[in-house]
PDB file of N, CA and C in Angstrom:
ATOM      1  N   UNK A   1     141.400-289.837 -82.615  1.00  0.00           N
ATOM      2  CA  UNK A   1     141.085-288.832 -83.595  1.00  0.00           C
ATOM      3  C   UNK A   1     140.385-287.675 -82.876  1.00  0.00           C
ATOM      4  N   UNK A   2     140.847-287.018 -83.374  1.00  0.00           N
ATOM      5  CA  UNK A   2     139.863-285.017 -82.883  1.00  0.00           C
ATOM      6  C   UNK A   2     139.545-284.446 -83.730  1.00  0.00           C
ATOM      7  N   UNK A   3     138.081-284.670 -83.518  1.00  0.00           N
ATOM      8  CA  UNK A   3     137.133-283.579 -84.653  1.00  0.00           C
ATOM      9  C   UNK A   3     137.012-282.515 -84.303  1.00  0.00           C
ATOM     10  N   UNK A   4     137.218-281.454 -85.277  1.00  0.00           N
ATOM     11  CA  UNK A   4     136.780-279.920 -84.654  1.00  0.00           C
ATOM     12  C   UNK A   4     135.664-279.483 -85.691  1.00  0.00           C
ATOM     13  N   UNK A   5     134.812-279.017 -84.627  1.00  0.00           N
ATOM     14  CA  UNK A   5     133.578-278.374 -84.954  1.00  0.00           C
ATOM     15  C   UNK A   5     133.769-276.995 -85.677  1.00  0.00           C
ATOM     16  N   UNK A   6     133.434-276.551 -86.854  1.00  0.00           N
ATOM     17  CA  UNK A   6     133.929-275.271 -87.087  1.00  0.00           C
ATOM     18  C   UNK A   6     132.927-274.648 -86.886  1.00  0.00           C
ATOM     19  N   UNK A   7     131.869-275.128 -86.930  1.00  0.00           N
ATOM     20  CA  UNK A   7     130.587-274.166 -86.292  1.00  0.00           C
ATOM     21  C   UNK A   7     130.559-273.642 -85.033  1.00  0.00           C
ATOM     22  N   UNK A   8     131.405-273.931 -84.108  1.00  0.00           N
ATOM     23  CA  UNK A   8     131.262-273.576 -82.837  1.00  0.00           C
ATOM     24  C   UNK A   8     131.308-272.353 -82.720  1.00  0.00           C
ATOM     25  N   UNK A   9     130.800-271.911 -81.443  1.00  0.00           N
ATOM     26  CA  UNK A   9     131.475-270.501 -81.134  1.00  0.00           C
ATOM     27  C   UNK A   9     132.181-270.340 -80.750  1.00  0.00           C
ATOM     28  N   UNK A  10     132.900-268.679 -80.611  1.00  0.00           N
ATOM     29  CA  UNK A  10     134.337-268.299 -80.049  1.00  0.00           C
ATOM     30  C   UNK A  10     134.220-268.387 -78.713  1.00  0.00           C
ATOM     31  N   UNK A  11     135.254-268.485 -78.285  1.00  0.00           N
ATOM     32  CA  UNK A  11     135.579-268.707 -76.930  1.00  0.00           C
ATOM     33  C   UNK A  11     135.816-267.567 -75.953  1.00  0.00           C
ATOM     34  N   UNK A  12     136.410-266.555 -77.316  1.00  0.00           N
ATOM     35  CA  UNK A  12     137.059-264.861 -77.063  1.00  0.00           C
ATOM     36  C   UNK A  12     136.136-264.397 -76.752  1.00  0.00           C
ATOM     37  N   UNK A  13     136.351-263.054 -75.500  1.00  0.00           N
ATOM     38  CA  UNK A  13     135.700-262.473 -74.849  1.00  0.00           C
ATOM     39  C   UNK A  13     135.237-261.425 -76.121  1.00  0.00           C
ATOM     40  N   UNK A  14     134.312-260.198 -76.258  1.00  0.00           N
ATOM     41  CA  UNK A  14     134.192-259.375 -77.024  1.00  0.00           C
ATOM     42  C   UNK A  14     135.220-258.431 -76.222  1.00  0.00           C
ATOM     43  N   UNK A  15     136.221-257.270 -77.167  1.00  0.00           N
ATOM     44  CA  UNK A  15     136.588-256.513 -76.809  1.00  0.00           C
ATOM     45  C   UNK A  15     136.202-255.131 -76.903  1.00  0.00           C
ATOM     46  N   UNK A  16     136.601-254.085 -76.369  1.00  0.00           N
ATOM     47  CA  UNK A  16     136.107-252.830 -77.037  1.00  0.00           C
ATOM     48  C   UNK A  16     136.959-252.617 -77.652  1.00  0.00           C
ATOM     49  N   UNK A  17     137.572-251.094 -78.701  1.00  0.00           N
ATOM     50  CA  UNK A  17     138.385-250.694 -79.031  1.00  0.00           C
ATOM     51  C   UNK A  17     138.638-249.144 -77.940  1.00  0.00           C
ATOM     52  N   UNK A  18     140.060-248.852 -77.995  1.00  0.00           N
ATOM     53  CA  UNK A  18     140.436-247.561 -77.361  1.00  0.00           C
ATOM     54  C   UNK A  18     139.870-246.657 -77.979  1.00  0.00           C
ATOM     55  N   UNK A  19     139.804-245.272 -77.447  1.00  0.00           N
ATOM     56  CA  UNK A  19     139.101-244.238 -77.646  1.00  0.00           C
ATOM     57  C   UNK A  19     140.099-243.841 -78.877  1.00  0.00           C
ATOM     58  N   UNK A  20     139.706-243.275 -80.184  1.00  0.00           N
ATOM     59  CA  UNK A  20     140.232-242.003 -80.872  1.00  0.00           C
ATOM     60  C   UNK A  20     140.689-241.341 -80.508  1.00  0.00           C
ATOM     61  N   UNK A  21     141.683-240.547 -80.694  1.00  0.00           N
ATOM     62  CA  UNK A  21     142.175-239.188 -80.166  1.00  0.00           C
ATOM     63  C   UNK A  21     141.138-238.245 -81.412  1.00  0.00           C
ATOM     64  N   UNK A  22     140.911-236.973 -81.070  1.00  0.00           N
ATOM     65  CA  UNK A  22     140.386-236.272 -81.339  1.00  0.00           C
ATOM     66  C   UNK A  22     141.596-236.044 -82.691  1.00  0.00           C
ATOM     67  N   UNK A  23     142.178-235.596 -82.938  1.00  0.00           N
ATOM     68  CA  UNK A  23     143.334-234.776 -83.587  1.00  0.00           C
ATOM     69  C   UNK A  23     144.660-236.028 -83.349  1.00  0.00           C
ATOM     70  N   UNK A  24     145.153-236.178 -84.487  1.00  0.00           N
ATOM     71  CA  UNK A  24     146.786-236.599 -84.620  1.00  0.00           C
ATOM     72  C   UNK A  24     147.909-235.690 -84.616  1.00  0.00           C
ATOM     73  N   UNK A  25     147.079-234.372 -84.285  1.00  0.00           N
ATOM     74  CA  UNK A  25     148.152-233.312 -84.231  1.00  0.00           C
ATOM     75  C   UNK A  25     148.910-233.940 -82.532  1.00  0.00           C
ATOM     76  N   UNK A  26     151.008-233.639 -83.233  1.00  0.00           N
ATOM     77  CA  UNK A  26     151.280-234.056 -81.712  1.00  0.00           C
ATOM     78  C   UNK A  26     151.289-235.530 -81.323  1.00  0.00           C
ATOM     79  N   UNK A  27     150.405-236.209 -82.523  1.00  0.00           N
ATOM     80  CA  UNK A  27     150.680-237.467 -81.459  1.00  0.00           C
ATOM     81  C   UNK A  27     151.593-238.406 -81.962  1.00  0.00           C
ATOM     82  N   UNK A  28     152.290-239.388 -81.495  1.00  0.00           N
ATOM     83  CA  UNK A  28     153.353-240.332 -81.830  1.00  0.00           C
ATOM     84  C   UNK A  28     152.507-241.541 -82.702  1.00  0.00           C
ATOM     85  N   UNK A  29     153.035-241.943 -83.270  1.00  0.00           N
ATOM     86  CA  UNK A  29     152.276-243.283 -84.177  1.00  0.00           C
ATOM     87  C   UNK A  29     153.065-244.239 -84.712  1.00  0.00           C
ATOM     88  N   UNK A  30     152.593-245.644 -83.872  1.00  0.00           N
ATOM     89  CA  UNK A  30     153.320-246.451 -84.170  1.00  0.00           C
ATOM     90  C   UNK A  30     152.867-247.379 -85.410  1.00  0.00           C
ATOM     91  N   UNK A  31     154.051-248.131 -86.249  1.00  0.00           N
ATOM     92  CA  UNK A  31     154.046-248.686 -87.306  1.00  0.00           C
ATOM     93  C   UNK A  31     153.977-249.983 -87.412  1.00  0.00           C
ATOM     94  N   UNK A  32     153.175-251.038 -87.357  1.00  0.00           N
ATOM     95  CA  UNK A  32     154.033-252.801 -86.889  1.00  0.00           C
ATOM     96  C   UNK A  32     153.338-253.294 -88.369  1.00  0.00           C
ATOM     97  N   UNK A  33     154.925-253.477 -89.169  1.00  0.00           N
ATOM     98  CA  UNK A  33     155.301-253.741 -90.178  1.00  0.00           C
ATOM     99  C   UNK A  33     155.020-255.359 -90.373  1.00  0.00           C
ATOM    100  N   UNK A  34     153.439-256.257 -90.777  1.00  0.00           N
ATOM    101  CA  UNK A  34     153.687-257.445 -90.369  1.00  0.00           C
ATOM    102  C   UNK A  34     154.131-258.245 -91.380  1.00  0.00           C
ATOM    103  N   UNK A  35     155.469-258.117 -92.290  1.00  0.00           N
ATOM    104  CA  UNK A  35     156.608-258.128 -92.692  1.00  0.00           C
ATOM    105  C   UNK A  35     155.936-259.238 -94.426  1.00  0.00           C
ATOM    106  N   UNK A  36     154.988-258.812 -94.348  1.00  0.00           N
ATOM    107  CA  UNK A  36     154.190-259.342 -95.788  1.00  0.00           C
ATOM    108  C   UNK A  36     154.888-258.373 -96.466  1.00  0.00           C
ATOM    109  N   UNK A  37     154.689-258.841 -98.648  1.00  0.00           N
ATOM    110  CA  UNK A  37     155.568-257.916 -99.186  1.00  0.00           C
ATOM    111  C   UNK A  37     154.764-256.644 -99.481  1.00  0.00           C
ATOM    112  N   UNK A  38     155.767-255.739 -99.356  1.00  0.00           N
ATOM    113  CA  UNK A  38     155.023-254.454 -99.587  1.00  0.00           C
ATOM    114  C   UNK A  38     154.293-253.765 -98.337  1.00  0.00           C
ATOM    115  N   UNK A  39     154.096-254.624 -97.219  1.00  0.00           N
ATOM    116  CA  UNK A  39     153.558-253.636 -96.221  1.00  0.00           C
ATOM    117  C   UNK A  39     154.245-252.667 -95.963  1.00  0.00           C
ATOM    118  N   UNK A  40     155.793-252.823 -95.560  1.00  0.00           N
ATOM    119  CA  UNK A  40     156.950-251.322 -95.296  1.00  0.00           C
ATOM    120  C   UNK A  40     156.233-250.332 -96.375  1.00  0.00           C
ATOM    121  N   UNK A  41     156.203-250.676 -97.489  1.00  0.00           N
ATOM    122  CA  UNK A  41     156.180-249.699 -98.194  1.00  0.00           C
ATOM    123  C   UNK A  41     154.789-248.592 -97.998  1.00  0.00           C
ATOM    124  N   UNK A  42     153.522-249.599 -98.181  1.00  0.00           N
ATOM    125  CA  UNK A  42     152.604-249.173 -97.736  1.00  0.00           C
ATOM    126  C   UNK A  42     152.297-248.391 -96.087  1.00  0.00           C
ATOM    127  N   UNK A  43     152.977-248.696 -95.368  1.00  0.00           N
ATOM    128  CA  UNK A  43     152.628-248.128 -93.662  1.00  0.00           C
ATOM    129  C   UNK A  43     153.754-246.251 -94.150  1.00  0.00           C
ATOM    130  N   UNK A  44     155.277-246.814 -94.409  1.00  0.00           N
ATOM    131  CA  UNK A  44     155.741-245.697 -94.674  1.00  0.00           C
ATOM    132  C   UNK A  44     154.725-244.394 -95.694  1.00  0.00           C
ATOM    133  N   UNK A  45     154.653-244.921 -96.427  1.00  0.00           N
ATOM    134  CA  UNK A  45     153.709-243.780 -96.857  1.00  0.00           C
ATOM    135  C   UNK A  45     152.417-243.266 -96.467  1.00  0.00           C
ATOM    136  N   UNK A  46     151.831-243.742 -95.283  1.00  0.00           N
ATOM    137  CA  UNK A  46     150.822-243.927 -94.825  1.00  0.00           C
ATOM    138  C   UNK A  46     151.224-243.073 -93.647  1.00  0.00           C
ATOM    139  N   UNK A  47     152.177-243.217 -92.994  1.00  0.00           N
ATOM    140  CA  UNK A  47     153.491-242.272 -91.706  1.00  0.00           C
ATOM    141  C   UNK A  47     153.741-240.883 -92.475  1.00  0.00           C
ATOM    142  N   UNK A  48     153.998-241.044 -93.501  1.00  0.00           N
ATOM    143  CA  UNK A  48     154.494-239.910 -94.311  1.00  0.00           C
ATOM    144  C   UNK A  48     153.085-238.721 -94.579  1.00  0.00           C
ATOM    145  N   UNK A  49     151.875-239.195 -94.888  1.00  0.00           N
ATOM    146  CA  UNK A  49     150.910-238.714 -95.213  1.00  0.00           C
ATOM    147  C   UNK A  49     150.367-238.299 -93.575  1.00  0.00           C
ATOM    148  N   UNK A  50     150.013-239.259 -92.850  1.00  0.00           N
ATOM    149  CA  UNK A  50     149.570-238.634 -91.232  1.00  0.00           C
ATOM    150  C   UNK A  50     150.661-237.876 -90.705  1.00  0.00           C
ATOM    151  N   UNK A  51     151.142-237.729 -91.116  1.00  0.00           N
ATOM    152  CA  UNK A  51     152.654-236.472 -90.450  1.00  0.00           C
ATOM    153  C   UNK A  51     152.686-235.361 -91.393  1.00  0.00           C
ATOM    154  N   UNK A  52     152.609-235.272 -92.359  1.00  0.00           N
ATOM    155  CA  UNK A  52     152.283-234.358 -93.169  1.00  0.00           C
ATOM    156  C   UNK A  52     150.999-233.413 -93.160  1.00  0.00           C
ATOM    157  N   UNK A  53     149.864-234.549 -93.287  1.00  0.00           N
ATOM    158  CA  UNK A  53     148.406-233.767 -93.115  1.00  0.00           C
ATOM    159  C   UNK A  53     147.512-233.395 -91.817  1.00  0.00           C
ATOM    160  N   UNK A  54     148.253-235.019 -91.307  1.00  0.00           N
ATOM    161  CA  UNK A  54     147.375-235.270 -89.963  1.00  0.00           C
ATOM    162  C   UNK A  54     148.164-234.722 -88.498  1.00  0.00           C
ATOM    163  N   UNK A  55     149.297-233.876 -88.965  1.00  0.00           N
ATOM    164  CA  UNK A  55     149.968-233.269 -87.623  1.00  0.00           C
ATOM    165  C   UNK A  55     150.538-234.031 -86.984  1.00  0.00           C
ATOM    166  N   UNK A  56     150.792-235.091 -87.298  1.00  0.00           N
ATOM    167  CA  UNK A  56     151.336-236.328 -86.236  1.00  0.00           C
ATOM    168  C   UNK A  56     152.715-236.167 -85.914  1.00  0.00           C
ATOM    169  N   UNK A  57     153.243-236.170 -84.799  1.00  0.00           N
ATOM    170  CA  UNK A  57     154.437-235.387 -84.083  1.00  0.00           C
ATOM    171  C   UNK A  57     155.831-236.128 -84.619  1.00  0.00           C
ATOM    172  N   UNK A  58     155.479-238.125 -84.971  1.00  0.00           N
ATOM    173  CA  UNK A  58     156.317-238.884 -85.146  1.00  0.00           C
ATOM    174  C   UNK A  58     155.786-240.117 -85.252  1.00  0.00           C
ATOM    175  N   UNK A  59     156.404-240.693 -86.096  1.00  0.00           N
ATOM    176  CA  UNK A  59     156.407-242.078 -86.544  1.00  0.00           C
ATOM    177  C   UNK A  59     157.931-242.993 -86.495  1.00  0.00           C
ATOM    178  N   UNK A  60     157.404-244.170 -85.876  1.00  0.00           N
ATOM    179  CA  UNK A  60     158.319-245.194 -85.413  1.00  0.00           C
ATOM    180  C   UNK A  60     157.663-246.308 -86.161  1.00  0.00           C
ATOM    181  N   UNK A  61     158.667-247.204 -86.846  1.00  0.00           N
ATOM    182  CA  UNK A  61     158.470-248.362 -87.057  1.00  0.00           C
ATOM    183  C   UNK A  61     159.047-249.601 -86.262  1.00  0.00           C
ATOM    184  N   UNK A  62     158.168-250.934 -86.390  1.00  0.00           N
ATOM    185  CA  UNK A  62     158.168-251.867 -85.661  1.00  0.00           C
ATOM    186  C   UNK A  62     158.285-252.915 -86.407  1.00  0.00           C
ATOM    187  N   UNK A  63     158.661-254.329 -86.372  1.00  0.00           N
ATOM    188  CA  UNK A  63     158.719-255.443 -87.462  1.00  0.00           C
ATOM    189  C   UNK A  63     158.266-256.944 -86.361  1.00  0.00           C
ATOM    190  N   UNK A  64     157.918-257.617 -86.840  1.00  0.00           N
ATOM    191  CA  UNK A  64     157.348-259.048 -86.269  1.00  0.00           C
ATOM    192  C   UNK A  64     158.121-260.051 -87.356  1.00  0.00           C
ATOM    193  N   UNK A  65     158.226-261.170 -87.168  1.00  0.00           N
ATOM    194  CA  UNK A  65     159.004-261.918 -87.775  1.00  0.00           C
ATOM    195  C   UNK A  65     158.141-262.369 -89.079  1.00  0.00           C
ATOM    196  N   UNK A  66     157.449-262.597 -88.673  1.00  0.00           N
ATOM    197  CA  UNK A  66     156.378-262.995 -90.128  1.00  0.00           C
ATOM    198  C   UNK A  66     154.782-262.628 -90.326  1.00  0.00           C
ATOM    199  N   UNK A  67     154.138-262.741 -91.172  1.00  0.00           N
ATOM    200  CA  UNK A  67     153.119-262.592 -91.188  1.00  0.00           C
ATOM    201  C   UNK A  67     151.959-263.723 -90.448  1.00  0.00           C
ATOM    202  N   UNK A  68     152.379-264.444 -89.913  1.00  0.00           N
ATOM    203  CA  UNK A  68     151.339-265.115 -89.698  1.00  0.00           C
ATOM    204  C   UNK A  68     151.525-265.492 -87.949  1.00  0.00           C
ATOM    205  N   UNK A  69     152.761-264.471 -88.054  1.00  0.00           N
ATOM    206  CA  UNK A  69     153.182-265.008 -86.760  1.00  0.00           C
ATOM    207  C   UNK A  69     152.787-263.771 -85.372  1.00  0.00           C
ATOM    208  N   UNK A  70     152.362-263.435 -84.530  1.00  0.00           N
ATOM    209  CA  UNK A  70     152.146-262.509 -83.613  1.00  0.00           C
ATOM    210  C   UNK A  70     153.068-261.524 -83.304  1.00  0.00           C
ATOM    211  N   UNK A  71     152.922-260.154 -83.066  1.00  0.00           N
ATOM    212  CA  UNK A  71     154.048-259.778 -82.049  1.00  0.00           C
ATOM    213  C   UNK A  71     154.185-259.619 -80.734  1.00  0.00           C
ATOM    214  N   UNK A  72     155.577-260.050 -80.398  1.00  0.00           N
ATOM    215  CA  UNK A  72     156.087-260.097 -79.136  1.00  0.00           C
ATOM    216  C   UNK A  72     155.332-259.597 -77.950  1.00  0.00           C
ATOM    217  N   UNK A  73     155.071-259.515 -76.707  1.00  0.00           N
ATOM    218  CA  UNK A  73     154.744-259.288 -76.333  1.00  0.00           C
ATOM    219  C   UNK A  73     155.426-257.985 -75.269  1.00  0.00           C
ATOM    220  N   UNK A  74     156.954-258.130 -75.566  1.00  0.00           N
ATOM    221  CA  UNK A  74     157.752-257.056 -75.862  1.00  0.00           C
ATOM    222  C   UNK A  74     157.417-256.055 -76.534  1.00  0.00           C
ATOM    223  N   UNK A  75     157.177-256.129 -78.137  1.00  0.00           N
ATOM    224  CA  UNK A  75     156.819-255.047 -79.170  1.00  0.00           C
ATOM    225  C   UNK A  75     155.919-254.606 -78.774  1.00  0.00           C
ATOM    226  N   UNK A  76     154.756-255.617 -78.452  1.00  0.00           N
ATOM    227  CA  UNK A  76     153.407-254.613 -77.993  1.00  0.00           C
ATOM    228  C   UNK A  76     153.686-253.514 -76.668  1.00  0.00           C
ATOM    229  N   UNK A  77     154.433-254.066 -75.494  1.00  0.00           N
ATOM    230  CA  UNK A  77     154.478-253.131 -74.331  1.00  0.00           C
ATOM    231  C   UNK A  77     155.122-252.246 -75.175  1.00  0.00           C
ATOM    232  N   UNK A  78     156.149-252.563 -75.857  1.00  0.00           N
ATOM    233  CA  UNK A  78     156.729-251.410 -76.493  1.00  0.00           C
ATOM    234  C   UNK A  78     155.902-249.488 -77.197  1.00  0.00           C
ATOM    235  N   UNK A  79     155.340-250.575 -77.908  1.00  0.00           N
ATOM    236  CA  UNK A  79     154.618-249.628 -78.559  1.00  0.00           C
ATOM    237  C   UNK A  79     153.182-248.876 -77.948  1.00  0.00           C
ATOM    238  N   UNK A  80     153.103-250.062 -76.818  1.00  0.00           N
ATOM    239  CA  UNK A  80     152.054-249.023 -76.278  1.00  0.00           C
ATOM    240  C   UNK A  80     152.411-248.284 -75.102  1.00  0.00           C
ATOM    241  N   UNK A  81     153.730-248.310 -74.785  1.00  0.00           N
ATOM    242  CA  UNK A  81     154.573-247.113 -73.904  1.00  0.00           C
ATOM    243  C   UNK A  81     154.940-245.745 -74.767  1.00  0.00           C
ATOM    244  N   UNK A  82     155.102-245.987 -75.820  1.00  0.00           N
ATOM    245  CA  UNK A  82     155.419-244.575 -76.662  1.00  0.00           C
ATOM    246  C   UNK A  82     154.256-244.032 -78.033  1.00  0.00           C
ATOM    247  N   UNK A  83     153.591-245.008 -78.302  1.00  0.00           N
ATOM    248  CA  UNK A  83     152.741-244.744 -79.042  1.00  0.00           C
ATOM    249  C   UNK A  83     151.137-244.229 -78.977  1.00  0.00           C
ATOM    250  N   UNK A  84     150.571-243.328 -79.101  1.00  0.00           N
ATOM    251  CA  UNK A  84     149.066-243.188 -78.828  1.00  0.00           C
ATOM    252  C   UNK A  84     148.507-243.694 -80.039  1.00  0.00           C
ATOM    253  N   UNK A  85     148.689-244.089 -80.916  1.00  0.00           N
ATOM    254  CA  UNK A  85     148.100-244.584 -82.591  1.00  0.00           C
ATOM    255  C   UNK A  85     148.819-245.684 -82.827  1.00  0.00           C
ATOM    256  N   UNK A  86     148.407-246.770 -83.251  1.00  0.00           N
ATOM    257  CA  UNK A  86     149.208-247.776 -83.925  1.00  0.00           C
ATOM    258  C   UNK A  86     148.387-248.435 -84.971  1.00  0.00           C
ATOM    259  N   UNK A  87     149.054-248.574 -86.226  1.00  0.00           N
ATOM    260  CA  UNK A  87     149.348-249.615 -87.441  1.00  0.00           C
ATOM    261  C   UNK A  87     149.702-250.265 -88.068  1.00  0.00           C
ATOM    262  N   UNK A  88     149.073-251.424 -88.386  1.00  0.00           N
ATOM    263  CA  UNK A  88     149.678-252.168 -89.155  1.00  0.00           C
ATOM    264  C   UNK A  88     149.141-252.030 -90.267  1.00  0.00           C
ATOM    265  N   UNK A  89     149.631-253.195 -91.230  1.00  0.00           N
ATOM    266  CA  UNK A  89     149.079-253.159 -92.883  1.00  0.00           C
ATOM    267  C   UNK A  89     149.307-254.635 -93.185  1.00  0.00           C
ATOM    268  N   UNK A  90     148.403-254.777 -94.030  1.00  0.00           N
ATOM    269  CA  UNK A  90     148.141-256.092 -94.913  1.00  0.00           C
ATOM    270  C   UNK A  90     148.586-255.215 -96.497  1.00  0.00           C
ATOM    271  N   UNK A  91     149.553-256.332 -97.044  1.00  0.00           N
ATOM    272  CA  UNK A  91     149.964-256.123 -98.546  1.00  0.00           C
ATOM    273  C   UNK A  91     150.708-256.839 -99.290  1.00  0.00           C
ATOM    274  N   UNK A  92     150.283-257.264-100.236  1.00  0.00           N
ATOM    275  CA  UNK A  92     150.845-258.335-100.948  1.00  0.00           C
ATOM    276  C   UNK A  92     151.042-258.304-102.450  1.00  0.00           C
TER     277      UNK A  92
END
């Protein structure tokens, strides 16, 4: 038998987050659709509004197989070769 402690602590390093860009004017922004219902809908309009208000040069969408499941490690190089912004969405 294996007990797991849920009190324990994490194991994960702390990360930082990347810098902000100053302005979304110009910049590319990626979409990773994590294929719950209604997220497409929600990120698209969310692409639609930062391209509209926020100057954002372009929006690309991305999809993962499920919600509970990670993306590729493909998608990620992907998106962080063409993308300076990326989002996802929770929606249900």
């Amino acid at each position: 038998m294996h007990i797991v402690d849920p009190a324990s602590s994490s194991a994960a390093a702390a990360k930082t987050l990347a810098p902000r860009p100053a302005s979304l004017q110009g910049v590319t922004i990626a979409l990773l659709d994590n294929s719950k219902p209604n997220a497409s809908v929600l990120l698209e309009r969310v692409g639609e509004l930062l391209t509209a208000r926020g100057g954002a040069r372009a929006v690309r969408v991305w999809g993962k197989p499920g919600s509970s499941i990670g993306a590729s490690v493909a998608v990620l190089e992907e998106i962080a070769a063409v993308a300076r912004v990326a989002l996802t969405a929770s929606a249900d």
